[in-house]
PDB file of N, CA and C in Angstrom:
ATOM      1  N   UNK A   1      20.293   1.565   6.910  1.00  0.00           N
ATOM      2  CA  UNK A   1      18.982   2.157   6.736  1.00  0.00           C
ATOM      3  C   UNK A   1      18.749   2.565   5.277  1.00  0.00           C
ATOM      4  N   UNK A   2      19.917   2.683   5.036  1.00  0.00           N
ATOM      5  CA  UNK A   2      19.588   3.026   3.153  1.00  0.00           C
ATOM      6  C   UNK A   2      19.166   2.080   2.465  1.00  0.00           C
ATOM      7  N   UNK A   3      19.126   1.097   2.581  1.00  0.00           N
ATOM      8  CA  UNK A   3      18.739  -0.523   1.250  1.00  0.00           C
ATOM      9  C   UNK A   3      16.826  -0.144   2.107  1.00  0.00           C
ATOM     10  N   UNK A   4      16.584  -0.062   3.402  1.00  0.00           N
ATOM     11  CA  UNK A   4      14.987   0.122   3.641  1.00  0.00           C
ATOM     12  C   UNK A   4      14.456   1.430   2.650  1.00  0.00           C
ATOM     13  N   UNK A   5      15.217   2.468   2.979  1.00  0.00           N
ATOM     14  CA  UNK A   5      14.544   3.889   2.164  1.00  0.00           C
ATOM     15  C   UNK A   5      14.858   3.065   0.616  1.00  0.00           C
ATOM     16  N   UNK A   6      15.280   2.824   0.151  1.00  0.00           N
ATOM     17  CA  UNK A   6      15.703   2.445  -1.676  1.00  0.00           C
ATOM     18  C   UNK A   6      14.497   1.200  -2.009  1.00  0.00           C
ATOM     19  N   UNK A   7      14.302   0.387  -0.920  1.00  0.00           N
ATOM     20  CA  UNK A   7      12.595  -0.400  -1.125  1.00  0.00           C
ATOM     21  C   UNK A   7      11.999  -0.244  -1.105  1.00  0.00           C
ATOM     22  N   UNK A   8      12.016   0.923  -0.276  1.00  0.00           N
ATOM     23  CA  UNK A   8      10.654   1.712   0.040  1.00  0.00           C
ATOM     24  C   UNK A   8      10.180   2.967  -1.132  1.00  0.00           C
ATOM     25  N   UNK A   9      11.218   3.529  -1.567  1.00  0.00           N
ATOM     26  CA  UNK A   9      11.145   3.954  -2.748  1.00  0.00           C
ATOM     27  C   UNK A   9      10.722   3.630  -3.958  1.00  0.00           C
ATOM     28  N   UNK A  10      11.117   2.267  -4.349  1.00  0.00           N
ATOM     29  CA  UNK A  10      10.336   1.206  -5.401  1.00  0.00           C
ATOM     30  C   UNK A  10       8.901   0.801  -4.686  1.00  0.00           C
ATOM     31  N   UNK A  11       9.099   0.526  -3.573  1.00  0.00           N
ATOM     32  CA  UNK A  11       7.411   0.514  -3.476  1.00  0.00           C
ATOM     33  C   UNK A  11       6.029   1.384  -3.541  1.00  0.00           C
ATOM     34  N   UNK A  12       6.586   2.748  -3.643  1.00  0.00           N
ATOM     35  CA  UNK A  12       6.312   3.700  -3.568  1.00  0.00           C
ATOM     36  C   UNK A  12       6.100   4.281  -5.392  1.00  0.00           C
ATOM     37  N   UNK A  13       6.852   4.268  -5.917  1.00  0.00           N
ATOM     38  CA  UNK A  13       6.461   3.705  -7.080  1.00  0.00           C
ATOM     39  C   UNK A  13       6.197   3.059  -8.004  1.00  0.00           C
ATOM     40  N   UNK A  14       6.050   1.937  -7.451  1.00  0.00           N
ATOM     41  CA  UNK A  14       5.182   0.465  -8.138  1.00  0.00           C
ATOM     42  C   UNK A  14       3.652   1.234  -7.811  1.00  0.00           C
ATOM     43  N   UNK A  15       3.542   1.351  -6.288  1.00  0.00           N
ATOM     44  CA  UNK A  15       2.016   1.808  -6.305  1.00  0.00           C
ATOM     45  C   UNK A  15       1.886   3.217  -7.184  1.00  0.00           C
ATOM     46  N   UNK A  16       2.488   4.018  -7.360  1.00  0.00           N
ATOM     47  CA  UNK A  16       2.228   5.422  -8.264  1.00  0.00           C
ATOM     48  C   UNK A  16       1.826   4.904  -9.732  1.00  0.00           C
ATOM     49  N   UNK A  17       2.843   4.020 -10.139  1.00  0.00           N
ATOM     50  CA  UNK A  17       2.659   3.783 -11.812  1.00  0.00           C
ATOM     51  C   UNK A  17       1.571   2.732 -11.864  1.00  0.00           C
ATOM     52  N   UNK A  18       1.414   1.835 -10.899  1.00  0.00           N
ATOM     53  CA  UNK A  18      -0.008   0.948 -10.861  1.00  0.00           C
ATOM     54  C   UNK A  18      -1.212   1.778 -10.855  1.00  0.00           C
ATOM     55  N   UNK A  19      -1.496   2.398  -9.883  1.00  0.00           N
ATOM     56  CA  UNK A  19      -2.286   4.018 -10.134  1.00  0.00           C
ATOM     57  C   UNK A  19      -2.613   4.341 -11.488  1.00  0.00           C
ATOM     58  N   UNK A  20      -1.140   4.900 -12.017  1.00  0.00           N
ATOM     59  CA  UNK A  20      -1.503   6.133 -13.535  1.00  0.00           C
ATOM     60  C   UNK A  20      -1.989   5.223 -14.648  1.00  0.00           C
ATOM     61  N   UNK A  21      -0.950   4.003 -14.843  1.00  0.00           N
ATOM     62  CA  UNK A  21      -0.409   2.804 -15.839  1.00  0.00           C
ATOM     63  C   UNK A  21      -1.503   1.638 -15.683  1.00  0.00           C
ATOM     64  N   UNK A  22      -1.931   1.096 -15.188  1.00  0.00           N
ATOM     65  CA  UNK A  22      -2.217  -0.521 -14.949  1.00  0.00           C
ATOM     66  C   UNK A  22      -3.212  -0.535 -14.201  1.00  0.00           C
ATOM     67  N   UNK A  23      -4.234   0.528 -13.831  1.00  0.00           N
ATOM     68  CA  UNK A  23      -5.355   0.291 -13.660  1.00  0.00           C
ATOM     69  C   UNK A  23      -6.026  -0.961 -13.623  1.00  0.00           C
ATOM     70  N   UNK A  24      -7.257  -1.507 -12.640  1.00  0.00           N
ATOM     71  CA  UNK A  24      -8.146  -2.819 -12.854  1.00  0.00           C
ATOM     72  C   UNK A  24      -9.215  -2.060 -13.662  1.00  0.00           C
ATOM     73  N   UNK A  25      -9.926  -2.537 -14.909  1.00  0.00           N
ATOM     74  CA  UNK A  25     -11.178  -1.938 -15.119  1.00  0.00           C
ATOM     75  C   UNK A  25     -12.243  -2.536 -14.036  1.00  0.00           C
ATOM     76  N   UNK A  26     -11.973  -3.479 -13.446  1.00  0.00           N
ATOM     77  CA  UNK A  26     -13.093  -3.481 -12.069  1.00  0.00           C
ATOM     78  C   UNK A  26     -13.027  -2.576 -11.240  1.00  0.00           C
ATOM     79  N   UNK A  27     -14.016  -1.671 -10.914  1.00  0.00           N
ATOM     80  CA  UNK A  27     -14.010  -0.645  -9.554  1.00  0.00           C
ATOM     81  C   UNK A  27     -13.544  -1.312  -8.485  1.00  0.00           C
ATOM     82  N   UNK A  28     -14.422  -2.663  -8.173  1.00  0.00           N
ATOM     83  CA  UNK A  28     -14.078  -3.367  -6.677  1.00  0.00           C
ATOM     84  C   UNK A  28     -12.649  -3.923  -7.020  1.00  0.00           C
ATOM     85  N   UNK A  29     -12.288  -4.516  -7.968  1.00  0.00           N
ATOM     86  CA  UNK A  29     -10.904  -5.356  -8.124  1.00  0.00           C
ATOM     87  C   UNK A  29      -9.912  -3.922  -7.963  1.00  0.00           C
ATOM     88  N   UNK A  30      -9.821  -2.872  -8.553  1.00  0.00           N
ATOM     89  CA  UNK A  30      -9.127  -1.854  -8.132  1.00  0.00           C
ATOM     90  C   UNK A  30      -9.064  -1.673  -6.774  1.00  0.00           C
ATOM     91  N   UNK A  31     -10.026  -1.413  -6.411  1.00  0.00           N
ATOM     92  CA  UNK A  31      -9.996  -0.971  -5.040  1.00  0.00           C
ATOM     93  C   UNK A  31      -9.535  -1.955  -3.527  1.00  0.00           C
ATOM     94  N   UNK A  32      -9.385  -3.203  -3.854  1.00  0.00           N
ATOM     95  CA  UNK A  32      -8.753  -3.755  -3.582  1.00  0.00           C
ATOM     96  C   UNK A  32      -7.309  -4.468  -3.607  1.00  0.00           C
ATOM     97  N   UNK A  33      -6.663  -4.198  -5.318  1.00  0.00           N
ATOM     98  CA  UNK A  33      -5.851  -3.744  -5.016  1.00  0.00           C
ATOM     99  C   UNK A  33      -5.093  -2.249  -4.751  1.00  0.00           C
ATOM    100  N   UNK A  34      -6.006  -1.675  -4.770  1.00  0.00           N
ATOM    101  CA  UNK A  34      -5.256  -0.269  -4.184  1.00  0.00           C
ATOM    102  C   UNK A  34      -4.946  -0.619  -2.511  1.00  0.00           C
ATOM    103  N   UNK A  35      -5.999  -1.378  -1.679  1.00  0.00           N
ATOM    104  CA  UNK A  35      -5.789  -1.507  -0.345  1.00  0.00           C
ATOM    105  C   UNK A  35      -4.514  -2.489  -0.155  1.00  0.00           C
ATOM    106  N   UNK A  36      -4.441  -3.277  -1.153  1.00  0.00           N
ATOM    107  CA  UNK A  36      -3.315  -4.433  -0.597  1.00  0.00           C
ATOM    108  C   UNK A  36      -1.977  -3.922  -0.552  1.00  0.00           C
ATOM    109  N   UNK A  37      -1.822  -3.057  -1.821  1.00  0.00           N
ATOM    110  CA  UNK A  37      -0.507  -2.263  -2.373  1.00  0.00           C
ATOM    111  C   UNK A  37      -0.219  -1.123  -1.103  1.00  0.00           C
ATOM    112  N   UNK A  38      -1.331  -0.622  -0.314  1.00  0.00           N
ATOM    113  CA  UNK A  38      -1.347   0.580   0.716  1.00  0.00           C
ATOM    114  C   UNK A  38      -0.773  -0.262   1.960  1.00  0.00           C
ATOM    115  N   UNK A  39      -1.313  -1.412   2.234  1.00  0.00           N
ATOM    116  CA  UNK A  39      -1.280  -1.842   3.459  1.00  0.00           C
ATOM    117  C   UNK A  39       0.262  -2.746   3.366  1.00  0.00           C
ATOM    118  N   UNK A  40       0.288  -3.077   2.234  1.00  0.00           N
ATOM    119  CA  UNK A  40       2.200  -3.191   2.167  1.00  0.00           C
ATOM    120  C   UNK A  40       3.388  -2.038   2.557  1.00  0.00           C
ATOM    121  N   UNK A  41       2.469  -0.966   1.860  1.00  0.00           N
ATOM    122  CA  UNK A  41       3.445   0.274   2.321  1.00  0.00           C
ATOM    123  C   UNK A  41       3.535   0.285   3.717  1.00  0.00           C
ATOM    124  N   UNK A  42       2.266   0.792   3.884  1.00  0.00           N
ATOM    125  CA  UNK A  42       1.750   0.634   5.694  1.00  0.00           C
ATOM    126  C   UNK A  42       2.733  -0.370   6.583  1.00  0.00           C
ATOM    127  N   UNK A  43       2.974  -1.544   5.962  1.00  0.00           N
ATOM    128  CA  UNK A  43       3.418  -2.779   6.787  1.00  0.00           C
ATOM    129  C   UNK A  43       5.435  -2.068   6.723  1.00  0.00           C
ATOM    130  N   UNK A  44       5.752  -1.774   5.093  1.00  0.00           N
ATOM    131  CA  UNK A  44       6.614  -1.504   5.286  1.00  0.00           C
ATOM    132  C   UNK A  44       6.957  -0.399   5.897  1.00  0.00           C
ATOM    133  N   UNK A  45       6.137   0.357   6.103  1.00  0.00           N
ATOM    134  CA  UNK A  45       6.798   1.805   7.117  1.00  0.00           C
ATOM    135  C   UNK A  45       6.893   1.363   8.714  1.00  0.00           C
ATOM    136  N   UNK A  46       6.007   0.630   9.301  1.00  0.00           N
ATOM    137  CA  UNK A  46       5.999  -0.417  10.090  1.00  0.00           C
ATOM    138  C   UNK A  46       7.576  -0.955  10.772  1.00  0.00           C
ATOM    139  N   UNK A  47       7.593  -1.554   9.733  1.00  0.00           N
ATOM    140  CA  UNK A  47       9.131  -2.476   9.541  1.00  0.00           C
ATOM    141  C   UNK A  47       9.704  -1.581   9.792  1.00  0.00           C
ATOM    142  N   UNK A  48      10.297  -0.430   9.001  1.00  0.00           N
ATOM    143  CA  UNK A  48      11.141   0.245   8.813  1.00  0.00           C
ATOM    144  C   UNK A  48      11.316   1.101  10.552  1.00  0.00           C
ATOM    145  N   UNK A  49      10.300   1.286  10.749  1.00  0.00           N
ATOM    146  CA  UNK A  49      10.075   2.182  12.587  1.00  0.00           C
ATOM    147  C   UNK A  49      10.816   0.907  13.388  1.00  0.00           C
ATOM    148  N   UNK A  50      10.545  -0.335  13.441  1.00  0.00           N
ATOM    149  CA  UNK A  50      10.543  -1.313  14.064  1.00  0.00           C
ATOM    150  C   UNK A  50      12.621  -1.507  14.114  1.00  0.00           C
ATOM    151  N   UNK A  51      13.113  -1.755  13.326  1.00  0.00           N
ATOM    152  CA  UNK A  51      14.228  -2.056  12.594  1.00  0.00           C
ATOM    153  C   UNK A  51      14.704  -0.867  13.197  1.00  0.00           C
ATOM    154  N   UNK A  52      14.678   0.856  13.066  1.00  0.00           N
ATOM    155  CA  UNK A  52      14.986   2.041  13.460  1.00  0.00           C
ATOM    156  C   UNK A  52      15.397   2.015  14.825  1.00  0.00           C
ATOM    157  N   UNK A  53      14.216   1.950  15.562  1.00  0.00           N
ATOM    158  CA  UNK A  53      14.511   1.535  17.152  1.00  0.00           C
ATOM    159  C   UNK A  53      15.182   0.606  17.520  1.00  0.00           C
ATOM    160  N   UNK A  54      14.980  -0.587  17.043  1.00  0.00           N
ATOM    161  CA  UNK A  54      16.171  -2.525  17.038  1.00  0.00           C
ATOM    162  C   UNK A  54      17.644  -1.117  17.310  1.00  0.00           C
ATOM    163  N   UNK A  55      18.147  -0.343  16.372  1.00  0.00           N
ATOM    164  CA  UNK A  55      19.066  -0.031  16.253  1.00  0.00           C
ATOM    165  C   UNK A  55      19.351   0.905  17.012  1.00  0.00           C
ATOM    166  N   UNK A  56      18.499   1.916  17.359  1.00  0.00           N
ATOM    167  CA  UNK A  56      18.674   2.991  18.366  1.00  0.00           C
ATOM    168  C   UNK A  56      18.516   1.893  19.837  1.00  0.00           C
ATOM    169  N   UNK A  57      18.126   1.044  20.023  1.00  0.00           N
ATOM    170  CA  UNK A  57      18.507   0.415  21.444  1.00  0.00           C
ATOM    171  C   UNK A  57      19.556  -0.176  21.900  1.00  0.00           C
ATOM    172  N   UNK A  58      20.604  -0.351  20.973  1.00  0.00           N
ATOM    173  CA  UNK A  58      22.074  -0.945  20.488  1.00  0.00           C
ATOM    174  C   UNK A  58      22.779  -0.316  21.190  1.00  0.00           C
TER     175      UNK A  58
END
């Protein structure tokens, strides 16, 4: 379970420093990628629940 929390951690701040750092000057191009970068997290917290239980049913 530790290599999921340590990806999830880099993903977590890829989206923070994309945020502060690397801005889109497009409003809409931002804001879309702000949703894609969210819904990765989203997908990976997902995974991570999914994978959790795989193992608690063992």
């Amino acid at each position: 379970m530790k290599p999921h929390l340590i990806v999830f951690a880099v993903l977590i701040a890829a989206f923070i420093a994309y945020n502060f750092f690397f801005r889109i000057e497009d409003d809409r191009m931002n804001t879309v990628a702000n949703i894609v970068l969210a819904s990765i997290l989203f997908g990976y917290i997902a995974f991570m629940a999914y994978a959790l239980l795989k193992k608690m049913k063992k």
